[in-house]
C-alpha atoms as a PDB file:
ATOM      1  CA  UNK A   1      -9.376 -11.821   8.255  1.00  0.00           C
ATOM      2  CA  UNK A   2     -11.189 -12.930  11.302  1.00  0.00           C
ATOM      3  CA  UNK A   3      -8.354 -15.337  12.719  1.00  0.00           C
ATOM      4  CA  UNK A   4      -5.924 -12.272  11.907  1.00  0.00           C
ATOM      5  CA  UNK A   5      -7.742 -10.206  14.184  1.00  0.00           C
ATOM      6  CA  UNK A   6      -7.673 -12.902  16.761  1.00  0.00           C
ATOM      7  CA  UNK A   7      -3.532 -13.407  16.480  1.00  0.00           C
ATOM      8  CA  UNK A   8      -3.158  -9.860  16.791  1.00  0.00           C
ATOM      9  CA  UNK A   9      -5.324  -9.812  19.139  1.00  0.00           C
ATOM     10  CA  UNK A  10      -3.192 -12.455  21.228  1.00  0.00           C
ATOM     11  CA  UNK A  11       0.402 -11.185  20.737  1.00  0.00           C
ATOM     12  CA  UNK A  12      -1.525  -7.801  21.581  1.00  0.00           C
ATOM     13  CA  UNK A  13      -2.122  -9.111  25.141  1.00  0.00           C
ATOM     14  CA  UNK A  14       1.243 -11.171  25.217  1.00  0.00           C
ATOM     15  CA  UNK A  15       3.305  -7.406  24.409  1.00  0.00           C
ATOM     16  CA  UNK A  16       1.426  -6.223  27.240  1.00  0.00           C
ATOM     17  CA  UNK A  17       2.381  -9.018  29.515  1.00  0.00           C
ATOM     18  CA  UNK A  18       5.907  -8.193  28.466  1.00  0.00           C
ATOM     19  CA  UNK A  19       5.504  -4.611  29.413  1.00  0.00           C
ATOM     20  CA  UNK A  20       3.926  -4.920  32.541  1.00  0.00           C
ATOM     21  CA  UNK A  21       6.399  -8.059  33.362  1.00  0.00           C
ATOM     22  CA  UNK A  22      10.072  -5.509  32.293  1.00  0.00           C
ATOM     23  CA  UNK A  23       9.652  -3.894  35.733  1.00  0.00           C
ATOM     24  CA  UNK A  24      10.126  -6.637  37.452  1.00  0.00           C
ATOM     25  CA  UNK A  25      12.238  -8.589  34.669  1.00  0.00           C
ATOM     26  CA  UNK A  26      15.152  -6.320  33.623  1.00  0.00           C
ATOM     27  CA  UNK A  27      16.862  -7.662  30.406  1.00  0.00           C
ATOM     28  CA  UNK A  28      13.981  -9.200  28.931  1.00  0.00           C
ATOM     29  CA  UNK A  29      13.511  -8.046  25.548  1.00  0.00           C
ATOM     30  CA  UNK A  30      12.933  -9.312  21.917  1.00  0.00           C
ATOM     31  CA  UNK A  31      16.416 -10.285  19.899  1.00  0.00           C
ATOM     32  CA  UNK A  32      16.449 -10.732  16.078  1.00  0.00           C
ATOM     33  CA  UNK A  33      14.305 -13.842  16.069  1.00  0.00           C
ATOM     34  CA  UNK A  34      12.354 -13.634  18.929  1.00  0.00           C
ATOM     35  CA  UNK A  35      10.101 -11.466  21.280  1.00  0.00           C
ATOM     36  CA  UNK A  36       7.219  -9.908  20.508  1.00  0.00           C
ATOM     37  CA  UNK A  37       7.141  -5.779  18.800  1.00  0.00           C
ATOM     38  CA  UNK A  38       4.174  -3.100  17.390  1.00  0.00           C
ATOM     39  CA  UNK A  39       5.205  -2.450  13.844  1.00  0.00           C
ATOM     40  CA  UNK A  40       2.958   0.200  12.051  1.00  0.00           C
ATOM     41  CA  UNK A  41       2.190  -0.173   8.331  1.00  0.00           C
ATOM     42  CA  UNK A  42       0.606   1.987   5.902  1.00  0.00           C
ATOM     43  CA  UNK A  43      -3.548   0.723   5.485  1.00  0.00           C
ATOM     44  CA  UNK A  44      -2.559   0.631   1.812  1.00  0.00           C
ATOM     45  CA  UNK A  45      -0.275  -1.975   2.185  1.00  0.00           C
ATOM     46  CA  UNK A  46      -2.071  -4.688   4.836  1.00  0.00           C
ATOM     47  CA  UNK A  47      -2.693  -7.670   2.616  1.00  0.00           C
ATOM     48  CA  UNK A  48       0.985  -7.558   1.749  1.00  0.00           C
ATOM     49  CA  UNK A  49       1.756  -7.215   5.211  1.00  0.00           C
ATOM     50  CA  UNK A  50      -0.411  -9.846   6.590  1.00  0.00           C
ATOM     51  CA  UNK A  51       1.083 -12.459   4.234  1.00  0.00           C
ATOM     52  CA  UNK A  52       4.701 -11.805   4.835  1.00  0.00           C
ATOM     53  CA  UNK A  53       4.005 -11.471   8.976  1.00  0.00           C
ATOM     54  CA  UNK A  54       2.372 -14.610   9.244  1.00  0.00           C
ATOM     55  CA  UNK A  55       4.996 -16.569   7.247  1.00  0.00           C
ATOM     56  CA  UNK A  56       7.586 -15.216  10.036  1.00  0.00           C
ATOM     57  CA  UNK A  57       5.668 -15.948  13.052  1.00  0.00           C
ATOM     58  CA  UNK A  58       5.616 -19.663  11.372  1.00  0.00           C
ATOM     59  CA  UNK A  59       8.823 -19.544  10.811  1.00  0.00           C
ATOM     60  CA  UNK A  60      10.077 -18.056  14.020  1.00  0.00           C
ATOM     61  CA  UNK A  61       7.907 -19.189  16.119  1.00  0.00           C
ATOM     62  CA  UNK A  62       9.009 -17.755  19.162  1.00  0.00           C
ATOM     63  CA  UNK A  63       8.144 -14.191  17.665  1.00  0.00           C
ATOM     64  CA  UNK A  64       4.822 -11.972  17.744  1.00  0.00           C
ATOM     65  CA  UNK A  65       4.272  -9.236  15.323  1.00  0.00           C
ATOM     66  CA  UNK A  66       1.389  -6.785  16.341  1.00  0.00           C
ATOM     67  CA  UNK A  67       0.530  -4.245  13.450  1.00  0.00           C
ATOM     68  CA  UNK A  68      -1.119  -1.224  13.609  1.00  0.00           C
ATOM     69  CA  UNK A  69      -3.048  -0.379  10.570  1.00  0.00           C
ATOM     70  CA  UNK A  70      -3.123   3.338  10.236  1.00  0.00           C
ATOM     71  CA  UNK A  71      -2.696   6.137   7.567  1.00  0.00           C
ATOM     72  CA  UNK A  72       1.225   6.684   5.940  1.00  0.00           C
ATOM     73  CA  UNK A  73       1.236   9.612   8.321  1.00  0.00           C
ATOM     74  CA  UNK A  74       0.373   8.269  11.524  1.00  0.00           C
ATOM     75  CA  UNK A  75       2.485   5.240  10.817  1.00  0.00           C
ATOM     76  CA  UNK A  76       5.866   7.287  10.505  1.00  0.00           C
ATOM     77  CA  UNK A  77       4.667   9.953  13.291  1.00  0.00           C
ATOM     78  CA  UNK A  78       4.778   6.678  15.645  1.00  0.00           C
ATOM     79  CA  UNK A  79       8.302   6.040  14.368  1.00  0.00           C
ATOM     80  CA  UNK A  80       9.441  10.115  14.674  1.00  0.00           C
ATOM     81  CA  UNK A  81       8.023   9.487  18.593  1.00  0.00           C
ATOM     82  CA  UNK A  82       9.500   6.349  18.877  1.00  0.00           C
ATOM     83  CA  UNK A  83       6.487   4.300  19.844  1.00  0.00           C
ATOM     84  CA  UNK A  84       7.555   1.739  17.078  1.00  0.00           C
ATOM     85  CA  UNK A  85      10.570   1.058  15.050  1.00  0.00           C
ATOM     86  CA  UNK A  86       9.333  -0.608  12.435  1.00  0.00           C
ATOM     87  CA  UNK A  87       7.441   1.014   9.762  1.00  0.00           C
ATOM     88  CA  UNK A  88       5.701  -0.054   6.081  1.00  0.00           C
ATOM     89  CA  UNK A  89       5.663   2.773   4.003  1.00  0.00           C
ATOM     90  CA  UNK A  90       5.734   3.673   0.246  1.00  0.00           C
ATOM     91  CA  UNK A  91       8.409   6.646   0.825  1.00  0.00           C
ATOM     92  CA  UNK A  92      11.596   6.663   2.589  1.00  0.00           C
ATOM     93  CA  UNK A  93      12.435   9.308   5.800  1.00  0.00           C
ATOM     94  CA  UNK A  94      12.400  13.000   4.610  1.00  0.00           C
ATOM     95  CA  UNK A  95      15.374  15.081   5.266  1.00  0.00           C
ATOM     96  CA  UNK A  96      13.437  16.693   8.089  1.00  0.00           C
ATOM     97  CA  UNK A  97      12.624  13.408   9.756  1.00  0.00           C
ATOM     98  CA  UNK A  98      16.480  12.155   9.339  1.00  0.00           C
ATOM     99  CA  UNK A  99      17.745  15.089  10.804  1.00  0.00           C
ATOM    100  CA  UNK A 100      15.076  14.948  13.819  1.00  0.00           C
ATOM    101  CA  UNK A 101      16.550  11.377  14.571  1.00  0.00           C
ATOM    102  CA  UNK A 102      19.805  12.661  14.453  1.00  0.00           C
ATOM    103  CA  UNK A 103      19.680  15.241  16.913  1.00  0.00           C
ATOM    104  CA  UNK A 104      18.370  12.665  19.087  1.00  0.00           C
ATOM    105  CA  UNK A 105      21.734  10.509  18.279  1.00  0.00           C
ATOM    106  CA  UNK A 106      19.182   7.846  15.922  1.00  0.00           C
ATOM    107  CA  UNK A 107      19.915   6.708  12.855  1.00  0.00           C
ATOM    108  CA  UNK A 108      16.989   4.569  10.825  1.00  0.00           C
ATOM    109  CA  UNK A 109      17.224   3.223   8.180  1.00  0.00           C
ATOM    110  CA  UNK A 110      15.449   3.781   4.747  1.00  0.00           C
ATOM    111  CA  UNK A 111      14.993  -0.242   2.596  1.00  0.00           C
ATOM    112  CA  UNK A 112      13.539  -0.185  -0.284  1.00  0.00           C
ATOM    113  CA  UNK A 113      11.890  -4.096  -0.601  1.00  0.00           C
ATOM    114  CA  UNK A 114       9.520  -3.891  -3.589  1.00  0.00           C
ATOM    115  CA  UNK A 115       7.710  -1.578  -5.832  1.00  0.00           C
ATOM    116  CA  UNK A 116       3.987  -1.668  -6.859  1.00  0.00           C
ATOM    117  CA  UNK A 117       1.483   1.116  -7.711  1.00  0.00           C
ATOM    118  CA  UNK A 118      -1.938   3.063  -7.500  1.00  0.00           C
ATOM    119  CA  UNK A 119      -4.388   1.704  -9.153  1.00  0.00           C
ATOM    120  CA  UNK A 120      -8.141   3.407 -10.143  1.00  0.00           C
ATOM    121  CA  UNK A 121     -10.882   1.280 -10.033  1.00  0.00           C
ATOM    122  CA  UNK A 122     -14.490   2.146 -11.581  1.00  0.00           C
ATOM    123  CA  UNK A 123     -17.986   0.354 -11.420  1.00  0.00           C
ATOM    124  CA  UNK A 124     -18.875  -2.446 -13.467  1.00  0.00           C
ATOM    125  CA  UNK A 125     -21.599  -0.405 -15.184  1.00  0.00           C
ATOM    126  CA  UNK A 126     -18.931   2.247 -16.172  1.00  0.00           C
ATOM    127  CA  UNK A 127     -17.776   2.035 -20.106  1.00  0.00           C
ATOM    128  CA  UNK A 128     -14.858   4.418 -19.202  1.00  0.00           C
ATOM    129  CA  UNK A 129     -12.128   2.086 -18.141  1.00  0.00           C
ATOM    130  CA  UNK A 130      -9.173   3.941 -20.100  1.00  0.00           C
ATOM    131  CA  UNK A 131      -7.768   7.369 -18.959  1.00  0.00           C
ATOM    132  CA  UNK A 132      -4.555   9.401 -18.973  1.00  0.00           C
ATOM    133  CA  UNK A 133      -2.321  11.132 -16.880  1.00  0.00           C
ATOM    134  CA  UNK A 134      -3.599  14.594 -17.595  1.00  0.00           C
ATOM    135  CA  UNK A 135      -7.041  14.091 -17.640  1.00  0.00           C
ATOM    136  CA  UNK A 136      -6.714  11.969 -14.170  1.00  0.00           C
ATOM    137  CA  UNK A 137      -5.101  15.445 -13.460  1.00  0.00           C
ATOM    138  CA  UNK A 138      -8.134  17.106 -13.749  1.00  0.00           C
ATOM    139  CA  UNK A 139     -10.665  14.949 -12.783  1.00  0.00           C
ATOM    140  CA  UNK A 140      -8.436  15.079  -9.288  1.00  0.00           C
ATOM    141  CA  UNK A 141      -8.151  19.209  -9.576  1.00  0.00           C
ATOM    142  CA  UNK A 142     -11.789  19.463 -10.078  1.00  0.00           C
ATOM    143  CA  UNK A 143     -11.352  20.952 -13.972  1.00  0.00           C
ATOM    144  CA  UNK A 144     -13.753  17.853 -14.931  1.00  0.00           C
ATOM    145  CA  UNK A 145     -16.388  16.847 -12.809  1.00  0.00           C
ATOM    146  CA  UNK A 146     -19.079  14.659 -15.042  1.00  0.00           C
ATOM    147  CA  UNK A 147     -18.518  11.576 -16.708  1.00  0.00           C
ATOM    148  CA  UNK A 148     -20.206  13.442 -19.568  1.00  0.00           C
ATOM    149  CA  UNK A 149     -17.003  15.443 -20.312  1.00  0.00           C
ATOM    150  CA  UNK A 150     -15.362  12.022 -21.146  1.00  0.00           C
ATOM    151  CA  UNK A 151     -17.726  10.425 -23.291  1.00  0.00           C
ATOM    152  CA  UNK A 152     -20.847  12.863 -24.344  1.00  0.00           C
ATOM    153  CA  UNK A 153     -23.153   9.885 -24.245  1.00  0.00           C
ATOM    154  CA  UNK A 154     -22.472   8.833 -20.667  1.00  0.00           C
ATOM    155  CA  UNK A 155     -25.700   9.063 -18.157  1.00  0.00           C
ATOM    156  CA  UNK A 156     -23.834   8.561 -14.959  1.00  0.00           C
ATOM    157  CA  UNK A 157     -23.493  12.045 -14.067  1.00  0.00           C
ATOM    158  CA  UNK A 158     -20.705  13.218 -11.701  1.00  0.00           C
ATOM    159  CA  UNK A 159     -17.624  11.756 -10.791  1.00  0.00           C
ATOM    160  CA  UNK A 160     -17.213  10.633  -7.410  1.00  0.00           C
ATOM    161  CA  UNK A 161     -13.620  10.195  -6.799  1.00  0.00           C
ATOM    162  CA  UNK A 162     -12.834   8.196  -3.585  1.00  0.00           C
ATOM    163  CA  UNK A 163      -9.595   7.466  -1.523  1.00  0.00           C
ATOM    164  CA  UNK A 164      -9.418   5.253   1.870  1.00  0.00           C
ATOM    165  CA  UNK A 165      -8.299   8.312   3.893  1.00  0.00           C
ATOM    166  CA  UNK A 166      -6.981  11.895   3.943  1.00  0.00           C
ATOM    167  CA  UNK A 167      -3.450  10.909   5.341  1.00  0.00           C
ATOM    168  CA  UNK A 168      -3.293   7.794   2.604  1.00  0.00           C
ATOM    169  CA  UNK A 169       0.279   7.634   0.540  1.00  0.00           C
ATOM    170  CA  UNK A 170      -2.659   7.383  -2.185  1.00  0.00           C
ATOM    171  CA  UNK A 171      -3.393  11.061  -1.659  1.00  0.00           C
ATOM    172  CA  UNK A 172      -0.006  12.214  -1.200  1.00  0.00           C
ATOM    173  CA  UNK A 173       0.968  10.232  -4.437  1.00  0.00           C
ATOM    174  CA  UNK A 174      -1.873  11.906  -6.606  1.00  0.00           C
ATOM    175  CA  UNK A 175      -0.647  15.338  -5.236  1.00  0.00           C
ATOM    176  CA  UNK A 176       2.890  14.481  -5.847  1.00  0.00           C
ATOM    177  CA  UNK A 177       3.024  12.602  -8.711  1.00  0.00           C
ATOM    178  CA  UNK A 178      -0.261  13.476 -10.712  1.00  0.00           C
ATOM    179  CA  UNK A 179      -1.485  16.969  -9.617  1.00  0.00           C
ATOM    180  CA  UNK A 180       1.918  18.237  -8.938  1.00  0.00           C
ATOM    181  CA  UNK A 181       1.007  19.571  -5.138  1.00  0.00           C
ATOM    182  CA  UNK A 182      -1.356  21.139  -6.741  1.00  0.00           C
ATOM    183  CA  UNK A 183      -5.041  20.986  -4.849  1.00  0.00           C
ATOM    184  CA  UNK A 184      -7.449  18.420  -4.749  1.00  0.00           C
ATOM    185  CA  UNK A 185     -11.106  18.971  -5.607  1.00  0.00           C
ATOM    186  CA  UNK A 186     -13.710  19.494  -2.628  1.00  0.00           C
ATOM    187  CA  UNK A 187     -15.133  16.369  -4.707  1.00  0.00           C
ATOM    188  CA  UNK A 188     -12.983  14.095  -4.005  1.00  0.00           C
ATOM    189  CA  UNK A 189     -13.939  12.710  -0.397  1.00  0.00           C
ATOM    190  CA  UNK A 190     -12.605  10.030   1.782  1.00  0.00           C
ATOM    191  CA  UNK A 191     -14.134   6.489   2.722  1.00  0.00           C
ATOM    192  CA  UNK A 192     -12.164   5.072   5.359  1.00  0.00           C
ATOM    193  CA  UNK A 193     -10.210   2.403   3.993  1.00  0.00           C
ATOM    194  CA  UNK A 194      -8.787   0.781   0.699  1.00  0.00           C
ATOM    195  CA  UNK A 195     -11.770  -2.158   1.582  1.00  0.00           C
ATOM    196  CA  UNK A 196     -14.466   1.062   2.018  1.00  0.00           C
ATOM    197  CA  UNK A 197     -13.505   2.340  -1.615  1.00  0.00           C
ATOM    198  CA  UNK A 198     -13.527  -1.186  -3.153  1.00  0.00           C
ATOM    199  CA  UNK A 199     -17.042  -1.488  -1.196  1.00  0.00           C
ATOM    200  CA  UNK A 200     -18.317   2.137  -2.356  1.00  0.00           C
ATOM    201  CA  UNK A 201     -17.247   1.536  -6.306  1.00  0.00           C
ATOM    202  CA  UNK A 202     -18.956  -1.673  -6.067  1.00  0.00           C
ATOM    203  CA  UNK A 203     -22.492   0.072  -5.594  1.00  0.00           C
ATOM    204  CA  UNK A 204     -21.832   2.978  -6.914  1.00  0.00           C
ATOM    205  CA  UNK A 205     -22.187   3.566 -10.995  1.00  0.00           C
ATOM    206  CA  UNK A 206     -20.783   6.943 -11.164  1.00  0.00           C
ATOM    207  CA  UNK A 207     -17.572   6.661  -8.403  1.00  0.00           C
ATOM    208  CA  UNK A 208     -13.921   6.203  -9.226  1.00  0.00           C
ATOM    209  CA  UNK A 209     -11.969   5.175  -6.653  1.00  0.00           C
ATOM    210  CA  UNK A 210      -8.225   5.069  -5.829  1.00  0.00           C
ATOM    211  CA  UNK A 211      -6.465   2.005  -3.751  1.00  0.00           C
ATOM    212  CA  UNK A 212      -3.281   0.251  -3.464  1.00  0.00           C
ATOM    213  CA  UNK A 213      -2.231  -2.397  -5.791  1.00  0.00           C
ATOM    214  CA  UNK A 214      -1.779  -5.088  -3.629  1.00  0.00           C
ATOM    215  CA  UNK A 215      -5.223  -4.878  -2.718  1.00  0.00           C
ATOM    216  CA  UNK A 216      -6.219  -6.843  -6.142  1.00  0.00           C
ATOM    217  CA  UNK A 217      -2.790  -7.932  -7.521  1.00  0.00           C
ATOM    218  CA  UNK A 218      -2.812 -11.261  -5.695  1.00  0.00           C
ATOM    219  CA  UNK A 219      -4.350 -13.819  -8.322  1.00  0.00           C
ATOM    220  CA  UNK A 220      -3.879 -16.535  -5.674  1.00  0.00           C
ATOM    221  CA  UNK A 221      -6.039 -15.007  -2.889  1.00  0.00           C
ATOM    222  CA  UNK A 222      -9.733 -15.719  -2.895  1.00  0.00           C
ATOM    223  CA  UNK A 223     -10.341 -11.735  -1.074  1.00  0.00           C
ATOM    224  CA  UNK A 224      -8.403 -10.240  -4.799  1.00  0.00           C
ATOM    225  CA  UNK A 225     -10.028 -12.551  -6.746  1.00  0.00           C
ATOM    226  CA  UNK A 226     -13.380 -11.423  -5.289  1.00  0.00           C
ATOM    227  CA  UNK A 227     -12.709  -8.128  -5.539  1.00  0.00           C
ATOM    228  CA  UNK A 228     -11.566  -7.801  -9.155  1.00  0.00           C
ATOM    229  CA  UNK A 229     -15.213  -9.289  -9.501  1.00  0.00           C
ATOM    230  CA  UNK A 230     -16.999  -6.664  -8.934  1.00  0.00           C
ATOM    231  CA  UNK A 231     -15.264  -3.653 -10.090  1.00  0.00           C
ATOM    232  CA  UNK A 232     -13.187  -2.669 -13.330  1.00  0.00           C
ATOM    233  CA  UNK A 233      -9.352  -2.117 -12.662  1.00  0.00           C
ATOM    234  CA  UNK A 234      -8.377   1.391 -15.001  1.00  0.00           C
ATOM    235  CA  UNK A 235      -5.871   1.596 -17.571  1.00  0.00           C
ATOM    236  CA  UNK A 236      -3.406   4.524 -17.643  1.00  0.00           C
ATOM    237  CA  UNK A 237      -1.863   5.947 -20.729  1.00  0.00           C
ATOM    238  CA  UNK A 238       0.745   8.528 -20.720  1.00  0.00           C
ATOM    239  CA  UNK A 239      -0.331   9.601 -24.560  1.00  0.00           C
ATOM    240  CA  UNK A 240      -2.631  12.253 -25.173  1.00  0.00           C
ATOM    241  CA  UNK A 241      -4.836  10.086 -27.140  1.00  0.00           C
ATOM    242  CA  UNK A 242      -5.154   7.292 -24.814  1.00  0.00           C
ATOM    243  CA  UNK A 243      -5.950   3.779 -26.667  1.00  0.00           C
ATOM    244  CA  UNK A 244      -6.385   0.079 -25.466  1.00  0.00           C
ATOM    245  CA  UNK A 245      -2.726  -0.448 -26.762  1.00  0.00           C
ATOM    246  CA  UNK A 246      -1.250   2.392 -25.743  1.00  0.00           C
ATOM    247  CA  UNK A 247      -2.665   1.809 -21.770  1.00  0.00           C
ATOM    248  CA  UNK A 248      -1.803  -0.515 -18.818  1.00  0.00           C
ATOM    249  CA  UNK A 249      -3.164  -1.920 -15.972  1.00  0.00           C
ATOM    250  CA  UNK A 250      -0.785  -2.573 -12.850  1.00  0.00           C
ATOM    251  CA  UNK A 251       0.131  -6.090 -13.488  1.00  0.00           C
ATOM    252  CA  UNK A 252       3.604  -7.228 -12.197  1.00  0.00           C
ATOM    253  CA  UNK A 253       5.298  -6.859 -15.654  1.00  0.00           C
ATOM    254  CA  UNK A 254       4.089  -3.136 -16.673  1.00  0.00           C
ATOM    255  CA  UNK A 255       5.265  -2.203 -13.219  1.00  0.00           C
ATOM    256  CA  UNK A 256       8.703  -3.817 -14.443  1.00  0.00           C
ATOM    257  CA  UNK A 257       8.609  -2.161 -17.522  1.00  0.00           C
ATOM    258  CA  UNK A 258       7.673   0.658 -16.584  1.00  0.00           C
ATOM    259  CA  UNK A 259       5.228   1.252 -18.778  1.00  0.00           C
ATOM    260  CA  UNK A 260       2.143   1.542 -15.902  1.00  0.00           C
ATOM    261  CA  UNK A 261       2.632   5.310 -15.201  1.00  0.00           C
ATOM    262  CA  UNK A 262       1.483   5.506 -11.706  1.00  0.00           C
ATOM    263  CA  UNK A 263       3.863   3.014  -9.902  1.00  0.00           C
ATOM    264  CA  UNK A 264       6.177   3.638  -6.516  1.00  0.00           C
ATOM    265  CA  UNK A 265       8.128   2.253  -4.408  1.00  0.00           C
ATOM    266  CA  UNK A 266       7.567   0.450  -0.943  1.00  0.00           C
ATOM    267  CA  UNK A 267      10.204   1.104   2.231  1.00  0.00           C
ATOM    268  CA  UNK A 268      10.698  -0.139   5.430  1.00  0.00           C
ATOM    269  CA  UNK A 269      11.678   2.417   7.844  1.00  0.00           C
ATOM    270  CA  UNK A 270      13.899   1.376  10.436  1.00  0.00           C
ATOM    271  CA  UNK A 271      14.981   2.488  13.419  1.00  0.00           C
ATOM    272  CA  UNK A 272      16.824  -0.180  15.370  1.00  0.00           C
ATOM    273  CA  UNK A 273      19.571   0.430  17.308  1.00  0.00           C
ATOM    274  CA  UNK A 274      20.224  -2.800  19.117  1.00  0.00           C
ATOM    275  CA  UNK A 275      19.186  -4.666  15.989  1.00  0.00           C
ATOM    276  CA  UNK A 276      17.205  -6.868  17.353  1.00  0.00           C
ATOM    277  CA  UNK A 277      13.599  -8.209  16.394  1.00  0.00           C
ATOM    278  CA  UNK A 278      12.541  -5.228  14.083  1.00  0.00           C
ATOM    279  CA  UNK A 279      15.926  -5.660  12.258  1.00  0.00           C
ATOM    280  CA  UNK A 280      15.124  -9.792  12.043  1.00  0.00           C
ATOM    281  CA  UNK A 281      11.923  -8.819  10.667  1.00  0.00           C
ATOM    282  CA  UNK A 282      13.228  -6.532   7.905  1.00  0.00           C
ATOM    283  CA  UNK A 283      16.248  -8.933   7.143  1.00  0.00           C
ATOM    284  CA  UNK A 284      12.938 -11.272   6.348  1.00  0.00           C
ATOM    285  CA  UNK A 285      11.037  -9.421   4.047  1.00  0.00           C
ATOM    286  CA  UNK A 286      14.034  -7.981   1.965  1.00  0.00           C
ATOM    287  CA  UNK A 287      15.246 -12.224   2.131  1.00  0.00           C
ATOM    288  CA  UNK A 288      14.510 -14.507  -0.443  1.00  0.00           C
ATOM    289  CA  UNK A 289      11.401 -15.955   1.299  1.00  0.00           C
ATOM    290  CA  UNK A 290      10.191 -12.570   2.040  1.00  0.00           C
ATOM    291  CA  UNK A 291      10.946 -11.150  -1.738  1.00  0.00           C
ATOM    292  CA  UNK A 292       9.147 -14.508  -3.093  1.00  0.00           C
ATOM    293  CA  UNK A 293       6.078 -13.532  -1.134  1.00  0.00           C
ATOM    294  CA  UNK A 294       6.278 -10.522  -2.582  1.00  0.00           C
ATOM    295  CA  UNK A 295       6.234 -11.656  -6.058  1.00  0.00           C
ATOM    296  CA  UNK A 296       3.242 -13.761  -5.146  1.00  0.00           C
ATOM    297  CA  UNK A 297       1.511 -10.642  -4.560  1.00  0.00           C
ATOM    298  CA  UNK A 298       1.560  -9.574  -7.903  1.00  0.00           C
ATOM    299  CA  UNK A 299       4.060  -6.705  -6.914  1.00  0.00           C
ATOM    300  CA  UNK A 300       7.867  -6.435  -7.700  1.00  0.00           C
ATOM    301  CA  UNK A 301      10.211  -7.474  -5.556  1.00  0.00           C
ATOM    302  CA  UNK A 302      13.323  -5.201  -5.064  1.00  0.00           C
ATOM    303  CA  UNK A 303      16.189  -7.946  -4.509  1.00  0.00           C
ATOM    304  CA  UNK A 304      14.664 -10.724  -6.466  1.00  0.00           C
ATOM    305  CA  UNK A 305      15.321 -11.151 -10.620  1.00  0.00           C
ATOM    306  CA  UNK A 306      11.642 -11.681 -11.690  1.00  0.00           C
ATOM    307  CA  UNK A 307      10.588 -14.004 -15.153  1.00  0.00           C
ATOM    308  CA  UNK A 308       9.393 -12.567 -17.711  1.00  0.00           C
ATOM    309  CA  UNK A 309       6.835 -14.423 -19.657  1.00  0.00           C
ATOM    310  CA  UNK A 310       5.033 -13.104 -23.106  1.00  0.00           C
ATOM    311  CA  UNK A 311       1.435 -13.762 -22.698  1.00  0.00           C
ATOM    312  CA  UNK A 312      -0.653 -12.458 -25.755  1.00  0.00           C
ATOM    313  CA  UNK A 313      -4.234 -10.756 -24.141  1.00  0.00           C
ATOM    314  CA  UNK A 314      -7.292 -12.711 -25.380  1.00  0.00           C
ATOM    315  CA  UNK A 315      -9.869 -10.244 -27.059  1.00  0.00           C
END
């Protein structure tokens, strides 16, 4: 992570270069493989984001990608003001925001490139691993608020529910999908980032926390593999009587199936109308290099047929 932060740290000073150079340069400007752009990207989605921006600086190595990690709703607000074009998201434009670049004679672009899912993560200490949708509905509401109400013999008293930030796509996706815009509990607080919550479950007995999938799909990356260490990854059940065989965790092949109720989708918004490098960069991910990394991540790709291999689980 530390030689990320010094790349973006370089191409950071190189796009400013660039600026400050355009007065006295006119024409110079990035094309589809080259030149250096801010993209923004959704916080919930920067390991898969790292990996698939530094395999296209390697490969196009005349390029510089500068992200800006941020919430889902500062990352499209940048887009809507045209600060970036380029934009990692887990929902495509709104109506709204479609008609706003319209009026202004815009026309983005809404790619759907993979699809992965939230995923709830408890302590180690924590025998409730297994939960359904409706009672996830209202531990989020507030209608349950002790781990007693799950299991009468638990001593971990109340449930601290924990997202990365208020403007997450995790907290829009448990209002949409799970609470039905209904409210969230005054419980339920925010730690920062999808890192923070892993961090805060970790020491914490009693917390349930709420992060993006990529952040722990990856069995290939030492940071996932770490990770999945020291916390317990949730299974969901849609049943009312939720069972080990009846539940899932968010692994590549429930998401294909289906069967892993809290899955979405993953967009790049695009706004590009000279289709240059933010088009190249998009043409990359939703390629068959880009899609492959994708798979790697333990997500599913959107343009790529994916193997499916029957492995019985080991009790």
């Amino acid at each position: 992570r530390k030689v990320m932060n010094i790349r973006i740290g370089f191409w950071l000073l190189c796009l400013i270069s660039l600026v400050a150079c355009k007065g006295k340069t006119s024409g110079v400007q990035d094309t589809l493989f080259s030149g250096v752009i801010r993209v923004a990207v959704d916080e919930t989605l920067s390991p898969l984001a790292e990996d698939e921006i530094a395999v296209f600086e390697a490969q196009y190595n005349q390029t510089g990608i500068v992200p800006i990690y941020t919430s889902e709703v500062d990352a499209i607000t940048l887009l809507l003001r045209d600060s970036v074009r380029w934009v990692l998201a887990t929902r495509p434009l709104s109506g709204d925001e479609l008609e706003s670049f319209h009026s202004n004679k815009f026309f983005p672009e809404s790619i759907k490139i993979a699809t992965d899912g939230v995923a709830l993560i408890v302590n180690r200490q924590n025998a409730d691993s297994i939960f359904n949708v409706s009672t996830l509905k209202k531990i989020f509401s507030g209608e349950i608020t002790r781990w007693n109400q799950l299991s009468a013999d638990s001593k971990l008293g109340e449930i601290q529910v924990v997202f990365d930030h208020r403007n997450s796509s995790t907290v829009r996706y448990v209002l949409d999908s799970i609470c039905g815009w209904g409210n969230l509990s005054d419980r339920c607080h925010a730690a920062g980032t999808n890192r923070d919550v892993i961090e805060y479950v970790t020491r914490t007995p009693g917390a349930m926390g709420v992060i993006g999938v990529n952040w722990i799909s990856d069995e290939q990356d030492s940071l996932c593999r770490d990770f999945r260490k020291e916390i317990q990854v949730a299974r969901i059940s849609r049943a009312e009587l939720p069972t080990y065989g009846n539940s899932y965790q968010p692994y590549q092949y429930y998401l294909y199936t289906g069967q892993y109720p809290l899955s979405r989708d993953i967009y790049i918004l695009l706004n590009d109308p000279r289709s240059a490098l933010p088009t190249g960069l998009t043409s990359f991910f939703a390629g068959a290099r880009g899609q492959r990394i994708i798979l790697k991540a333990g997500l599913l790709p959107a343009t790529m047929p994916v193997n499916i291999v029957n492995v019985r689980d080991q009790l």
